[in-house]
PDB file of N, CA and C in Angstrom:
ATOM      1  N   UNK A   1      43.925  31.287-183.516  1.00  0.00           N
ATOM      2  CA  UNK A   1      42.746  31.903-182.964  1.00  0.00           C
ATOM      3  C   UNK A   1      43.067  32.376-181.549  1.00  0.00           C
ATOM      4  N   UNK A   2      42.586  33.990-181.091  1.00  0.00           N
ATOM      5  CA  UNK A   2      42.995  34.104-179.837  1.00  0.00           C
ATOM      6  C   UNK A   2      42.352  33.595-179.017  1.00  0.00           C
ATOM      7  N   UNK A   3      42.572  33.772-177.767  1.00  0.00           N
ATOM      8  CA  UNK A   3      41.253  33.603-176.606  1.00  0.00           C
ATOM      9  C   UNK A   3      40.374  34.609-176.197  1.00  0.00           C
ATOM     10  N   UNK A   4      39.455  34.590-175.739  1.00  0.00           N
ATOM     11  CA  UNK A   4      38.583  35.753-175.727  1.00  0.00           C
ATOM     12  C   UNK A   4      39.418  36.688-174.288  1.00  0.00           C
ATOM     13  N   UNK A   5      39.363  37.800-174.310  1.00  0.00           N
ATOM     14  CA  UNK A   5      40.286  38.779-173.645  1.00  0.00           C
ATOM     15  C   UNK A   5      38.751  39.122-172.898  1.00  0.00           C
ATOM     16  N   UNK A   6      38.541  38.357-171.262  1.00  0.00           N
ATOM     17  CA  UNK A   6      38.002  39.064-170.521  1.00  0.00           C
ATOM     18  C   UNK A   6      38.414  40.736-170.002  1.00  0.00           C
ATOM     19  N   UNK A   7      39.520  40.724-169.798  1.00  0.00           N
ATOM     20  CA  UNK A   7      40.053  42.148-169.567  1.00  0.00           C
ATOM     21  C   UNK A   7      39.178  43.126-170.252  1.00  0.00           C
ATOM     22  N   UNK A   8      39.230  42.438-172.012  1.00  0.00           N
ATOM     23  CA  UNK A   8      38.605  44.233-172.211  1.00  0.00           C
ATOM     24  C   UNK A   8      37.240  44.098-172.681  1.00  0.00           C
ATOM     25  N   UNK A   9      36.425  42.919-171.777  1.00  0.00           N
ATOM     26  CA  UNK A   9      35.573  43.108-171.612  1.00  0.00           C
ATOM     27  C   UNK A   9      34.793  43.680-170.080  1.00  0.00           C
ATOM     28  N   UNK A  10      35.423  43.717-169.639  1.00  0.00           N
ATOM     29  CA  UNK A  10      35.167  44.534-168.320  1.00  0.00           C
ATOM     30  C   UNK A  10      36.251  45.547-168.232  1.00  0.00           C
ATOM     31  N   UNK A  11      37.169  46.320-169.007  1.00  0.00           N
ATOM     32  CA  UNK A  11      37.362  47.515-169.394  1.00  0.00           C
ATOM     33  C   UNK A  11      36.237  48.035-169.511  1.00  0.00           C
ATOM     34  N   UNK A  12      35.201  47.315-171.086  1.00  0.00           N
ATOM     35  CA  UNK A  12      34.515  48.198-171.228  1.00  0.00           C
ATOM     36  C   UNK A  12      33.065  48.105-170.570  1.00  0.00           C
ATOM     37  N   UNK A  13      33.520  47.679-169.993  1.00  0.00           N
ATOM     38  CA  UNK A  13      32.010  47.834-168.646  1.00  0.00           C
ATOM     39  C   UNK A  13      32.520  48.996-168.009  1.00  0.00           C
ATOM     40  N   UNK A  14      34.374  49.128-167.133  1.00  0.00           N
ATOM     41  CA  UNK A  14      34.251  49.993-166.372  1.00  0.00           C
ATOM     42  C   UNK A  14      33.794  51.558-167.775  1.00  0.00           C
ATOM     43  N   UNK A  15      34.262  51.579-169.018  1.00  0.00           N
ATOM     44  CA  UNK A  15      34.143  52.402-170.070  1.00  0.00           C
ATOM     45  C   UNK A  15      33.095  52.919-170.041  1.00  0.00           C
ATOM     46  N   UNK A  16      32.131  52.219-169.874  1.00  0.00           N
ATOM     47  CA  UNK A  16      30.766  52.381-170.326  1.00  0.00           C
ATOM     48  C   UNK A  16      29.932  53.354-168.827  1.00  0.00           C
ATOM     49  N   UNK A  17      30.440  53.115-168.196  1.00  0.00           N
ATOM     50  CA  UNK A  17      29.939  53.687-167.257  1.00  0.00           C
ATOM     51  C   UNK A  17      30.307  55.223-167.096  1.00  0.00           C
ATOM     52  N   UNK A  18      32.113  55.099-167.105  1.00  0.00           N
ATOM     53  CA  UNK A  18      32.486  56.623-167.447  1.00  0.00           C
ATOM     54  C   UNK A  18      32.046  57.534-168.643  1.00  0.00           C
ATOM     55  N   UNK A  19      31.799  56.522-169.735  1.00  0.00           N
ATOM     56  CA  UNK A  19      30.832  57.165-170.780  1.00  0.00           C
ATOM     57  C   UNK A  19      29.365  57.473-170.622  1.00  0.00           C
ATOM     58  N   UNK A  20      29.084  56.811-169.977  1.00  0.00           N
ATOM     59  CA  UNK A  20      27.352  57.197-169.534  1.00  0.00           C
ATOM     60  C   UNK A  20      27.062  58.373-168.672  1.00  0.00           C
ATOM     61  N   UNK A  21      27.808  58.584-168.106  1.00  0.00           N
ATOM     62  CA  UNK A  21      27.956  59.603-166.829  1.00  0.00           C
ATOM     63  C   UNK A  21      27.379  58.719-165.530  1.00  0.00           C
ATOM     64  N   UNK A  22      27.340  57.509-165.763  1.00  0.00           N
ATOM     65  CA  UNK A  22      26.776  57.037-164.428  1.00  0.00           C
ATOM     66  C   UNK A  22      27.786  56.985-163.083  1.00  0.00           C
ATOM     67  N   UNK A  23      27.180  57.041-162.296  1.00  0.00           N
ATOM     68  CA  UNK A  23      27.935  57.467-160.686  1.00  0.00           C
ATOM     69  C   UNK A  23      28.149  56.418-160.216  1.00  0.00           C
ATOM     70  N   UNK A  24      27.470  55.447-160.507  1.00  0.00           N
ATOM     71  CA  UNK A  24      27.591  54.159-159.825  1.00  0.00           C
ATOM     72  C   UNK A  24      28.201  52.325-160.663  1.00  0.00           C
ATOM     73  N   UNK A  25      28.604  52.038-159.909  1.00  0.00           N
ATOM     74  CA  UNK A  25      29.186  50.639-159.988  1.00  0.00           C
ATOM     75  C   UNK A  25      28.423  49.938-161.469  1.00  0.00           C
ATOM     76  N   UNK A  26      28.974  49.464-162.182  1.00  0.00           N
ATOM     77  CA  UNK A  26      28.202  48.394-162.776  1.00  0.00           C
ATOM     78  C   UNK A  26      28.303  47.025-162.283  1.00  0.00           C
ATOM     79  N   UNK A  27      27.577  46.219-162.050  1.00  0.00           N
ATOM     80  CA  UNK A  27      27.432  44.708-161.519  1.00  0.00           C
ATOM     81  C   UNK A  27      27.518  43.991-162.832  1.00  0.00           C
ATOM     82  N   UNK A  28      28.372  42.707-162.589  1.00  0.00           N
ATOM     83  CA  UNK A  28      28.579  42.045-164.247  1.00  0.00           C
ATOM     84  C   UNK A  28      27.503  40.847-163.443  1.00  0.00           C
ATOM     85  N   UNK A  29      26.289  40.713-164.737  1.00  0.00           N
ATOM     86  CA  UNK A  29      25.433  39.620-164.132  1.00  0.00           C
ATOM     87  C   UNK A  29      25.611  38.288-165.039  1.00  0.00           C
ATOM     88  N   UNK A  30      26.034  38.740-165.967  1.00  0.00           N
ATOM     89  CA  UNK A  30      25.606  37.435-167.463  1.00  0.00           C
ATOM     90  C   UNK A  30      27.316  37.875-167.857  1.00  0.00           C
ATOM     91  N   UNK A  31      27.609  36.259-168.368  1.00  0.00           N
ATOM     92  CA  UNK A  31      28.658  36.232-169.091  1.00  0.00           C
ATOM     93  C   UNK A  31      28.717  34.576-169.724  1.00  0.00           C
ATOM     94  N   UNK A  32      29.018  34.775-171.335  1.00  0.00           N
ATOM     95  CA  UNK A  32      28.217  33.840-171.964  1.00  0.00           C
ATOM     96  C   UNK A  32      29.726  33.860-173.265  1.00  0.00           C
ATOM     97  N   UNK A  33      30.297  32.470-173.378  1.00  0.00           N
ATOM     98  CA  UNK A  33      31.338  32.321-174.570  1.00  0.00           C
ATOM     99  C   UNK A  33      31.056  31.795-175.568  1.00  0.00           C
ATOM    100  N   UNK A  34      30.988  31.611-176.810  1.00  0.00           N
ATOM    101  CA  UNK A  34      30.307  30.349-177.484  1.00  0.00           C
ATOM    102  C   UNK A  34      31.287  30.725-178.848  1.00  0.00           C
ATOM    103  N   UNK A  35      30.777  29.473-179.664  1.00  0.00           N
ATOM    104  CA  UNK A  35      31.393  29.482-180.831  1.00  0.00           C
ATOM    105  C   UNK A  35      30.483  29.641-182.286  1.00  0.00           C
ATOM    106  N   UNK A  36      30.453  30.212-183.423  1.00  0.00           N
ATOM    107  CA  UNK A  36      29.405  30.417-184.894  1.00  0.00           C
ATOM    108  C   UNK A  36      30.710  30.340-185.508  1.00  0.00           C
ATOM    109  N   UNK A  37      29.658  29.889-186.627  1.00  0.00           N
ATOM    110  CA  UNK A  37      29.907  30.049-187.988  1.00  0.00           C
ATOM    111  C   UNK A  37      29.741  31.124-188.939  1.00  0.00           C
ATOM    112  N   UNK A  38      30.438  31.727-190.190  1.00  0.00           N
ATOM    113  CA  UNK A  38      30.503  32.652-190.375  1.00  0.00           C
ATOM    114  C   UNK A  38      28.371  33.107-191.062  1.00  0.00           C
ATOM    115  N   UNK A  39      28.203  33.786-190.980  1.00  0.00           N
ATOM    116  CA  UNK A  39      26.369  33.622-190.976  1.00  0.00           C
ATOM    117  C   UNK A  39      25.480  33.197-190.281  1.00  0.00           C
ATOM    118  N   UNK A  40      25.809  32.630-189.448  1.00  0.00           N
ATOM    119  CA  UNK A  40      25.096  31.934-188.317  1.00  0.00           C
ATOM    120  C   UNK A  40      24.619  32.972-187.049  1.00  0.00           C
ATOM    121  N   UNK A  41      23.811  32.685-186.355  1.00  0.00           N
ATOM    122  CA  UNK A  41      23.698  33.648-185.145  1.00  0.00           C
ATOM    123  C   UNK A  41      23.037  32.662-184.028  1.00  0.00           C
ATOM    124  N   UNK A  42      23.108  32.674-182.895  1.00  0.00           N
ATOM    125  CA  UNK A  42      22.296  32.081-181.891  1.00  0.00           C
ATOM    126  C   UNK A  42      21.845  33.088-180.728  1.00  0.00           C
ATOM    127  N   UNK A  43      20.093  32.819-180.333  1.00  0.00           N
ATOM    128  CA  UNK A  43      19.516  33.356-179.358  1.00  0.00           C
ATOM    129  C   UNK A  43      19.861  33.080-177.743  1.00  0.00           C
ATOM    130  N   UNK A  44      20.267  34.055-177.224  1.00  0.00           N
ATOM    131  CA  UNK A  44      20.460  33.581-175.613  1.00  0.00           C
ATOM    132  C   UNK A  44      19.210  34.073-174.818  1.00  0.00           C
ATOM    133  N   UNK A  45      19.046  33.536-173.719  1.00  0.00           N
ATOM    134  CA  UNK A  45      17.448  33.964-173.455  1.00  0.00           C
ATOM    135  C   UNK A  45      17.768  34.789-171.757  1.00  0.00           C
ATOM    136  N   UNK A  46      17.805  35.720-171.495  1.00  0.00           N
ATOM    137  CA  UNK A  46      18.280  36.538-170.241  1.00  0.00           C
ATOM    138  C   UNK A  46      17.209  37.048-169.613  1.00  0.00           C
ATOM    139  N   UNK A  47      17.288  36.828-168.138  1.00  0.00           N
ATOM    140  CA  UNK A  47      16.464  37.172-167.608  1.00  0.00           C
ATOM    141  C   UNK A  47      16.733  38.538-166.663  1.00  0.00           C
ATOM    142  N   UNK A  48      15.799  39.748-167.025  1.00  0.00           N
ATOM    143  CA  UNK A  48      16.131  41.068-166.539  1.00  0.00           C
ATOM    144  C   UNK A  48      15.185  41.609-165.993  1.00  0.00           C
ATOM    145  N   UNK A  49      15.479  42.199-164.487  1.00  0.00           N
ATOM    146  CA  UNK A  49      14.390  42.397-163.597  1.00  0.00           C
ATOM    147  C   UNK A  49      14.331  43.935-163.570  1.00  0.00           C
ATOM    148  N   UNK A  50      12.493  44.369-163.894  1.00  0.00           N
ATOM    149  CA  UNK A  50      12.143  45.373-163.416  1.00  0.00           C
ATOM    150  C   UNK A  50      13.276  46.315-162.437  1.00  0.00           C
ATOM    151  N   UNK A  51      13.542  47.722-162.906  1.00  0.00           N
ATOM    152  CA  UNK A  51      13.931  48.533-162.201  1.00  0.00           C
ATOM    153  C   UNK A  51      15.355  48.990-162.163  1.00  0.00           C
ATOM    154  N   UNK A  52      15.985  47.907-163.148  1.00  0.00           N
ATOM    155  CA  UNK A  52      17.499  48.074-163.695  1.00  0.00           C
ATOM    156  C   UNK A  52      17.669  48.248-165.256  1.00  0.00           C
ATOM    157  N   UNK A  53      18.970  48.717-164.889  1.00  0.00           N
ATOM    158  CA  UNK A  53      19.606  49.001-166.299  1.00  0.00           C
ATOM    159  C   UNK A  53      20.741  48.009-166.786  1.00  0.00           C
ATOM    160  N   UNK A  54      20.603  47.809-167.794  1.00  0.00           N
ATOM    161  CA  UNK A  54      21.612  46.560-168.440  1.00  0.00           C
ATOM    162  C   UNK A  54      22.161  47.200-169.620  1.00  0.00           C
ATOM    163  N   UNK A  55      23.351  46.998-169.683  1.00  0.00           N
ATOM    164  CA  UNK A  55      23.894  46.418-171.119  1.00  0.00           C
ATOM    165  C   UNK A  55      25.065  45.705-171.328  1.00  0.00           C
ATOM    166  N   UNK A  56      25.160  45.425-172.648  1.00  0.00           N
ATOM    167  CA  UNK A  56      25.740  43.863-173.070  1.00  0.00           C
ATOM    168  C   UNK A  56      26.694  44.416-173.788  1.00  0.00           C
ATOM    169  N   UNK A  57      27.540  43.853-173.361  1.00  0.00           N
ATOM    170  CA  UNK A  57      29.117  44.415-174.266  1.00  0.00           C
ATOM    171  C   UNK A  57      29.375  42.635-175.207  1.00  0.00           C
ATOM    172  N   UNK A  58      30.515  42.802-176.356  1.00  0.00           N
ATOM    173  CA  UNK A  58      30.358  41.567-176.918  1.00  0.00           C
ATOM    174  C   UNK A  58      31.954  41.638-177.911  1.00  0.00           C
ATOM    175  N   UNK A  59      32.448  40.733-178.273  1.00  0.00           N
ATOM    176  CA  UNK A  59      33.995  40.695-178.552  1.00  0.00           C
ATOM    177  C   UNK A  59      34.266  39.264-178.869  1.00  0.00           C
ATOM    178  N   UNK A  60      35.050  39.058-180.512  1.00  0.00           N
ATOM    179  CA  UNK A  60      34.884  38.083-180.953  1.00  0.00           C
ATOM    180  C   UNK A  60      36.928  37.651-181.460  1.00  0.00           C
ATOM    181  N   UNK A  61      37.330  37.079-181.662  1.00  0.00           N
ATOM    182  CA  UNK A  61      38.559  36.485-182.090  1.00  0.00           C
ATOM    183  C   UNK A  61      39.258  37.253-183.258  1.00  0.00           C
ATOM    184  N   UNK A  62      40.165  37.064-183.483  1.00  0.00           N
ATOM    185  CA  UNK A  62      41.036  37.674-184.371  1.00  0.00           C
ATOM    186  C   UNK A  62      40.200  37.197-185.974  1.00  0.00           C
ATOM    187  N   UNK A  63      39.518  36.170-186.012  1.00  0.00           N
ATOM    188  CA  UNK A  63      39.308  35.530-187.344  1.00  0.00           C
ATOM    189  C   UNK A  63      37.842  36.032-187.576  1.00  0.00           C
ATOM    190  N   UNK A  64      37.593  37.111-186.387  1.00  0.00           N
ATOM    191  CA  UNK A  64      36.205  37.265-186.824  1.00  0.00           C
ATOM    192  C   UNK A  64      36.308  39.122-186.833  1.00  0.00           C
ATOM    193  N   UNK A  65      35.846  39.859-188.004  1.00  0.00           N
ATOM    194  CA  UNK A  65      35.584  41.360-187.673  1.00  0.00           C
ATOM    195  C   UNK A  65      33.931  41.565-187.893  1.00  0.00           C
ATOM    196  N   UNK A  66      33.621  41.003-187.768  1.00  0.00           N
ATOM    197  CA  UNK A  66      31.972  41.764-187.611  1.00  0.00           C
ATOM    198  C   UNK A  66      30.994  40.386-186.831  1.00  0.00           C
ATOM    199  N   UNK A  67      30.979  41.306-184.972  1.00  0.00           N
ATOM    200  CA  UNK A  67      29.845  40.660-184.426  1.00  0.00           C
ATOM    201  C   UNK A  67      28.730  41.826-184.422  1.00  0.00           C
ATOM    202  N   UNK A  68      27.608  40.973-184.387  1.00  0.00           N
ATOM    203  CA  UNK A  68      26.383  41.798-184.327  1.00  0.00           C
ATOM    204  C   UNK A  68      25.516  41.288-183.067  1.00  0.00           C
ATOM    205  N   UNK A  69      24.739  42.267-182.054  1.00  0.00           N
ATOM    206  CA  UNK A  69      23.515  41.945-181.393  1.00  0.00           C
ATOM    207  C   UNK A  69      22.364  42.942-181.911  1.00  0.00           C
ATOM    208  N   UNK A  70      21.609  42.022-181.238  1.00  0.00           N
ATOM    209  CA  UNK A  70      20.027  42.491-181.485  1.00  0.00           C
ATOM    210  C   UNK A  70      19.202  42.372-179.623  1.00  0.00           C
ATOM    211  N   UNK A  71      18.788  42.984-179.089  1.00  0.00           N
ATOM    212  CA  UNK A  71      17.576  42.879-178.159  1.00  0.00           C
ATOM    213  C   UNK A  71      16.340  42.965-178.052  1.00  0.00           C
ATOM    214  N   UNK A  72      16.243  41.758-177.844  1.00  0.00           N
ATOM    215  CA  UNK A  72      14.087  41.668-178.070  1.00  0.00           C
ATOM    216  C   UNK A  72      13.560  41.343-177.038  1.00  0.00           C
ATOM    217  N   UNK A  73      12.656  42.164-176.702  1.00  0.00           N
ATOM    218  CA  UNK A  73      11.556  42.139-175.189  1.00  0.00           C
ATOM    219  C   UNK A  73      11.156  40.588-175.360  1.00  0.00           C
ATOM    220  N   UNK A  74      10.338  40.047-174.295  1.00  0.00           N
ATOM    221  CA  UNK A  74       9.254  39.121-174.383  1.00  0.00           C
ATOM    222  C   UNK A  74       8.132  38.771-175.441  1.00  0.00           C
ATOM    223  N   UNK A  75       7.866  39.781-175.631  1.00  0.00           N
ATOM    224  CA  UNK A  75       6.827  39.341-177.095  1.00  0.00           C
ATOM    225  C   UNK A  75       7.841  39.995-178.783  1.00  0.00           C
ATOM    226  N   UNK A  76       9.006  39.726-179.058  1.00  0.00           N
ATOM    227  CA  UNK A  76       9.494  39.682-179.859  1.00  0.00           C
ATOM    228  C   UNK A  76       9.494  41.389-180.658  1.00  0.00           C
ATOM    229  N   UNK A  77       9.344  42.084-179.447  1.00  0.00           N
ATOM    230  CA  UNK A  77       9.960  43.505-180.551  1.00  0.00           C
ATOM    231  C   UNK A  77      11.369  43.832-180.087  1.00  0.00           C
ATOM    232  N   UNK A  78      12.076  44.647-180.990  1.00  0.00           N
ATOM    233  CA  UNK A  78      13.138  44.975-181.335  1.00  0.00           C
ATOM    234  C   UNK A  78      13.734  46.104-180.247  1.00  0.00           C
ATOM    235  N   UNK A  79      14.308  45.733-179.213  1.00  0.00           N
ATOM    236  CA  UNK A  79      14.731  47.108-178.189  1.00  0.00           C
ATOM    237  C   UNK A  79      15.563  47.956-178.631  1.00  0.00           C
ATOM    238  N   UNK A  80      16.900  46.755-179.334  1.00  0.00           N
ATOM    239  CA  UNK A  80      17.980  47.840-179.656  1.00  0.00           C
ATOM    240  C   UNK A  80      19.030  46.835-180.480  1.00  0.00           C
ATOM    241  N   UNK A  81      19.688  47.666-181.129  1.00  0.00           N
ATOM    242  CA  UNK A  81      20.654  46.853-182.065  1.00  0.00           C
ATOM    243  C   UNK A  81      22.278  47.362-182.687  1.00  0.00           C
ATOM    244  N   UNK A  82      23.198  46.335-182.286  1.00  0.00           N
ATOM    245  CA  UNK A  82      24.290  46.757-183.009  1.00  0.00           C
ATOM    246  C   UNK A  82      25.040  46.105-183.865  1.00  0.00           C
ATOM    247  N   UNK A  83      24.669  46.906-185.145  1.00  0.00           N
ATOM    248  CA  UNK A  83      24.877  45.854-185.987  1.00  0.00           C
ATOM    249  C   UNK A  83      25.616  46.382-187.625  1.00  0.00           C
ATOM    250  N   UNK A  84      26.971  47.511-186.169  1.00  0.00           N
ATOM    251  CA  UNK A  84      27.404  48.044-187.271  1.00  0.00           C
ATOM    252  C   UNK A  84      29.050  46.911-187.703  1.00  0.00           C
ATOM    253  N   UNK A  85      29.892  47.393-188.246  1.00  0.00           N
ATOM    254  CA  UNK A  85      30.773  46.861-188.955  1.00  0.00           C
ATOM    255  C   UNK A  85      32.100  46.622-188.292  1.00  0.00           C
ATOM    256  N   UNK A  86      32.186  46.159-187.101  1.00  0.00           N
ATOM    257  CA  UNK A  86      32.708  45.952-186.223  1.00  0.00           C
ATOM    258  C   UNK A  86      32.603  44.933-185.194  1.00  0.00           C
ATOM    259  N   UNK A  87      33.619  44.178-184.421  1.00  0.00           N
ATOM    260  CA  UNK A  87      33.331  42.886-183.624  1.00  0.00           C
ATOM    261  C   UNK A  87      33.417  43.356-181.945  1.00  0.00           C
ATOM    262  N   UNK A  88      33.139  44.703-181.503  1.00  0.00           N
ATOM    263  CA  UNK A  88      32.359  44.894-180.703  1.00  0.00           C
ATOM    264  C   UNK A  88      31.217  45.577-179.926  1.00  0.00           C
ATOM    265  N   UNK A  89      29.913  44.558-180.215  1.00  0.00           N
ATOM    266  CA  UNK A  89      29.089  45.599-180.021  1.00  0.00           C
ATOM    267  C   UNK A  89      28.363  45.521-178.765  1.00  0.00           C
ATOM    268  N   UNK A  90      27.792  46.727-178.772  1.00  0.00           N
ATOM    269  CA  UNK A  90      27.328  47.217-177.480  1.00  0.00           C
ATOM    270  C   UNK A  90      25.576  47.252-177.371  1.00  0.00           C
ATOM    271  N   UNK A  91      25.115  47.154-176.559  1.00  0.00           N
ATOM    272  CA  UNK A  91      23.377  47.062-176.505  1.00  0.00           C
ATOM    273  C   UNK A  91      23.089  47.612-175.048  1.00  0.00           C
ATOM    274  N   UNK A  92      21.652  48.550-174.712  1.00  0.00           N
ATOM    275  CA  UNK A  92      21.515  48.674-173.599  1.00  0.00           C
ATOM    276  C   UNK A  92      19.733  48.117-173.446  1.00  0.00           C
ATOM    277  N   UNK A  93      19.227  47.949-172.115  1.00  0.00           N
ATOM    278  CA  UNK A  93      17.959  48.172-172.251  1.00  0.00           C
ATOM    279  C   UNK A  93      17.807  49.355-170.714  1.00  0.00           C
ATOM    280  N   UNK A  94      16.915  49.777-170.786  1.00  0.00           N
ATOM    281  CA  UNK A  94      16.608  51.117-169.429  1.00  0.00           C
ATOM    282  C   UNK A  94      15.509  50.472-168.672  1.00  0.00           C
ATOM    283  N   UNK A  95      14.713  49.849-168.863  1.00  0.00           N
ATOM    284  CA  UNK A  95      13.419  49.997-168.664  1.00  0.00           C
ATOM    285  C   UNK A  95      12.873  48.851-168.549  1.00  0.00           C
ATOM    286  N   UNK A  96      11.543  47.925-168.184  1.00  0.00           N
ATOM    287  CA  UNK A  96      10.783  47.195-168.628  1.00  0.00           C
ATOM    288  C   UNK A  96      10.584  46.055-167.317  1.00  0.00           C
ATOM    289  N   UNK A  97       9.449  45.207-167.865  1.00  0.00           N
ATOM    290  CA  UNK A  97       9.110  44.042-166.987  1.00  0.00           C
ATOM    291  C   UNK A  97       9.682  43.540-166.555  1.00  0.00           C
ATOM    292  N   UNK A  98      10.294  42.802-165.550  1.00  0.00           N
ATOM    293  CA  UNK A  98      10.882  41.266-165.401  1.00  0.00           C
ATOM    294  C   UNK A  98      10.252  40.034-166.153  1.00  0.00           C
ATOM    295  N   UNK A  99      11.516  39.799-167.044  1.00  0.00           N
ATOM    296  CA  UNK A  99      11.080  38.527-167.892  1.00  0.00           C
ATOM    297  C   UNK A  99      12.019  38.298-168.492  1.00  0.00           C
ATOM    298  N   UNK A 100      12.220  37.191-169.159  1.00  0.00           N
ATOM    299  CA  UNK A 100      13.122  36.786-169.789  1.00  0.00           C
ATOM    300  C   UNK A 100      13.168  37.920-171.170  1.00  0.00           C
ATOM    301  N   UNK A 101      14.659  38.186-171.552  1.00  0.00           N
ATOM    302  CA  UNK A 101      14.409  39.092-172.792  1.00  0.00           C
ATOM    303  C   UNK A 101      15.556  37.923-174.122  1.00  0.00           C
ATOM    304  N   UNK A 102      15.901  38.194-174.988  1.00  0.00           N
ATOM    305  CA  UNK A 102      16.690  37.578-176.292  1.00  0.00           C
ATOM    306  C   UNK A 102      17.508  38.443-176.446  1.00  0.00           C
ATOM    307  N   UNK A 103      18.643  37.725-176.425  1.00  0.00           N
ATOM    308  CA  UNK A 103      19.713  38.747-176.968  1.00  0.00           C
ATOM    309  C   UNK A 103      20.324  37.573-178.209  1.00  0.00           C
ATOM    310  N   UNK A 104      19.995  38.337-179.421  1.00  0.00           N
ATOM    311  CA  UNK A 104      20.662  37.405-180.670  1.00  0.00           C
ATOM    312  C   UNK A 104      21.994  37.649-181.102  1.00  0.00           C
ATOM    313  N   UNK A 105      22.743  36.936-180.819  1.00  0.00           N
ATOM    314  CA  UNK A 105      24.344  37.374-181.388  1.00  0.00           C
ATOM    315  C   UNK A 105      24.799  36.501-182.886  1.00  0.00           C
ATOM    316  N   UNK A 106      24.707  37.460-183.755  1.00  0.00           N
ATOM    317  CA  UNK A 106      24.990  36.756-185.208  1.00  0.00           C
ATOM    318  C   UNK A 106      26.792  37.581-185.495  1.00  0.00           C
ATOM    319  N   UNK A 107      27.111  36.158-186.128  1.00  0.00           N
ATOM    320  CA  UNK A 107      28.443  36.152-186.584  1.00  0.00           C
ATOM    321  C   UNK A 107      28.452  36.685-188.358  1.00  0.00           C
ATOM    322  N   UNK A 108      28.516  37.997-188.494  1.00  0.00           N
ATOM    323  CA  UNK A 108      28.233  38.588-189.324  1.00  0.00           C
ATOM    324  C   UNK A 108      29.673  38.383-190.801  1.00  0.00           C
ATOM    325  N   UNK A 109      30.386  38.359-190.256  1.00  0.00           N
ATOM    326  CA  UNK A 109      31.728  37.897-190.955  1.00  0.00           C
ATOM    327  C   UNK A 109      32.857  37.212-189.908  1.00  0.00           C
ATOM    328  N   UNK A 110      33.176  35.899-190.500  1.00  0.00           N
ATOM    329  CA  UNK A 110      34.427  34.998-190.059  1.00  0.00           C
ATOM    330  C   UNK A 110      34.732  34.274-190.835  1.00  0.00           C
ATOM    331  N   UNK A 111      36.738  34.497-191.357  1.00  0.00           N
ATOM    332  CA  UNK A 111      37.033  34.396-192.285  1.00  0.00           C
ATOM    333  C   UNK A 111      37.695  32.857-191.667  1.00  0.00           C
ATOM    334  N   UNK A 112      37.558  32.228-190.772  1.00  0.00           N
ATOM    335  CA  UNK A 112      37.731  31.356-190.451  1.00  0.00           C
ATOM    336  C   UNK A 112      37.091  30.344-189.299  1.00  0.00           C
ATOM    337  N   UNK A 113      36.083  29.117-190.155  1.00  0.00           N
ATOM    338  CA  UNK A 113      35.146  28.673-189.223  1.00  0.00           C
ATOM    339  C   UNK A 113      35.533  28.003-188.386  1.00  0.00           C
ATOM    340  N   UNK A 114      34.901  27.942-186.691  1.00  0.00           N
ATOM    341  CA  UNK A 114      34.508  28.408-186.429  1.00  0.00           C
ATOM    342  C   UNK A 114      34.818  29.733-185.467  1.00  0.00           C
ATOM    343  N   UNK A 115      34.492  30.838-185.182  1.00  0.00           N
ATOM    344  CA  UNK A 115      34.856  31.812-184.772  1.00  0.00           C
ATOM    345  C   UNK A 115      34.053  31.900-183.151  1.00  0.00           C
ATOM    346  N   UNK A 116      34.971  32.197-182.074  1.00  0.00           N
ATOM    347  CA  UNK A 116      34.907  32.332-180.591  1.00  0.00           C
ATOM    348  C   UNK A 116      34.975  33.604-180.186  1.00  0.00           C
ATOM    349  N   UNK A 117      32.991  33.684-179.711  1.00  0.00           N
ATOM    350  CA  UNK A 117      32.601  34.971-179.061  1.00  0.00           C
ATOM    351  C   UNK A 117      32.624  34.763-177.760  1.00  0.00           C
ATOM    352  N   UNK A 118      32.683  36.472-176.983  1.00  0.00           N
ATOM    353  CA  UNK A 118      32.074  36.484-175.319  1.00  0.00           C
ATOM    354  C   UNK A 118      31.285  37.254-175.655  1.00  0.00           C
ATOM    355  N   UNK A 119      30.006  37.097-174.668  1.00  0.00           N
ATOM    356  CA  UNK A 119      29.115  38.419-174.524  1.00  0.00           C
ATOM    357  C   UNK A 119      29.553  38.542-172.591  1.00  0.00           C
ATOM    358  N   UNK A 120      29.474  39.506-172.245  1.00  0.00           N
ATOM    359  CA  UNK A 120      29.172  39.879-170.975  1.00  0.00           C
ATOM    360  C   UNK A 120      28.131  40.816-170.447  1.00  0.00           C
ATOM    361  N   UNK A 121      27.400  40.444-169.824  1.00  0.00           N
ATOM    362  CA  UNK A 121      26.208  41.524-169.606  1.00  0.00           C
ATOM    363  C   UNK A 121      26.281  42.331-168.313  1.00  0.00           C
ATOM    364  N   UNK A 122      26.516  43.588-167.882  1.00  0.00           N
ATOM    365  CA  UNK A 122      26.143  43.926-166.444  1.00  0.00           C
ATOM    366  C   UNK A 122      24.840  44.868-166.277  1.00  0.00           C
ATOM    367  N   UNK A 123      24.235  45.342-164.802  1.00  0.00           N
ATOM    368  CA  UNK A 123      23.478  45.724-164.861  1.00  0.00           C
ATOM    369  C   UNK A 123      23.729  46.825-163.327  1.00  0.00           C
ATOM    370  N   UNK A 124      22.666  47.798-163.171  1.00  0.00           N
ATOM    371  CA  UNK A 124      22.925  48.584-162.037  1.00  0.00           C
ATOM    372  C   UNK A 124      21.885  49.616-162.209  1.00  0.00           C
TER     373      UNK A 124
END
């Protein structure tokens, strides 16, 4: 099993930014490692303040090819989701209250239990 490769998770922070067209810095605020089972998913609970932009990059071990997130506001609707066929996905939010929001990371396939994710979140 590898170790989780911070590198190209803040690659793709600096990525994401040159892909966005944004001009400015991303700030890494959240960074979160954990371990699932293959079907399993667990809720992290993040707190994101009025007036910024976030998103969550996410990258899982050699034994795992499909991570998935999901983002849900405060009262449980659905912001945004990636939850295609691949172990790294990406989520943004633009907008909204300060409050705690959910970011669900399910271990969609791992052919060997248990399988070791990072999420990293920045914001700007």
């Amino acid at each position: 099993m590898k170790t989780m490769s911070k590198m190209a998770l803040v690659a793709a922070a600096v990525a994401g930014t040159i892909l966005s067209g944004t001009s400015h810095a991303n700030q890494v605020f959240y960074r979160h490692d954990g371990e699932l089972r293959d079907g399993w998913r667990q809720d992290l609970r993040i707190y994101m303040q009025r007036g910024l932009s976030y998103r969550f990059y996410g990258e899982c071990d050699l034994d795992c090819d499909d991570l998935d997130f999901e983002l849900f506001d405060q009262n449980g609707r659905l912001l945004d989701s990636d939850k295609k066929r691949d172990d790294v996905p990406i989520v943004e939010k633009w907008s909204g209250p300060s409050a705690y929001y959910t970011l669900r990371v399910s271990m969609a396939n791992c052919d060997v239990n248990p399988c070791t994710y990072g999420v990293m979140g920045v914001a700007w």
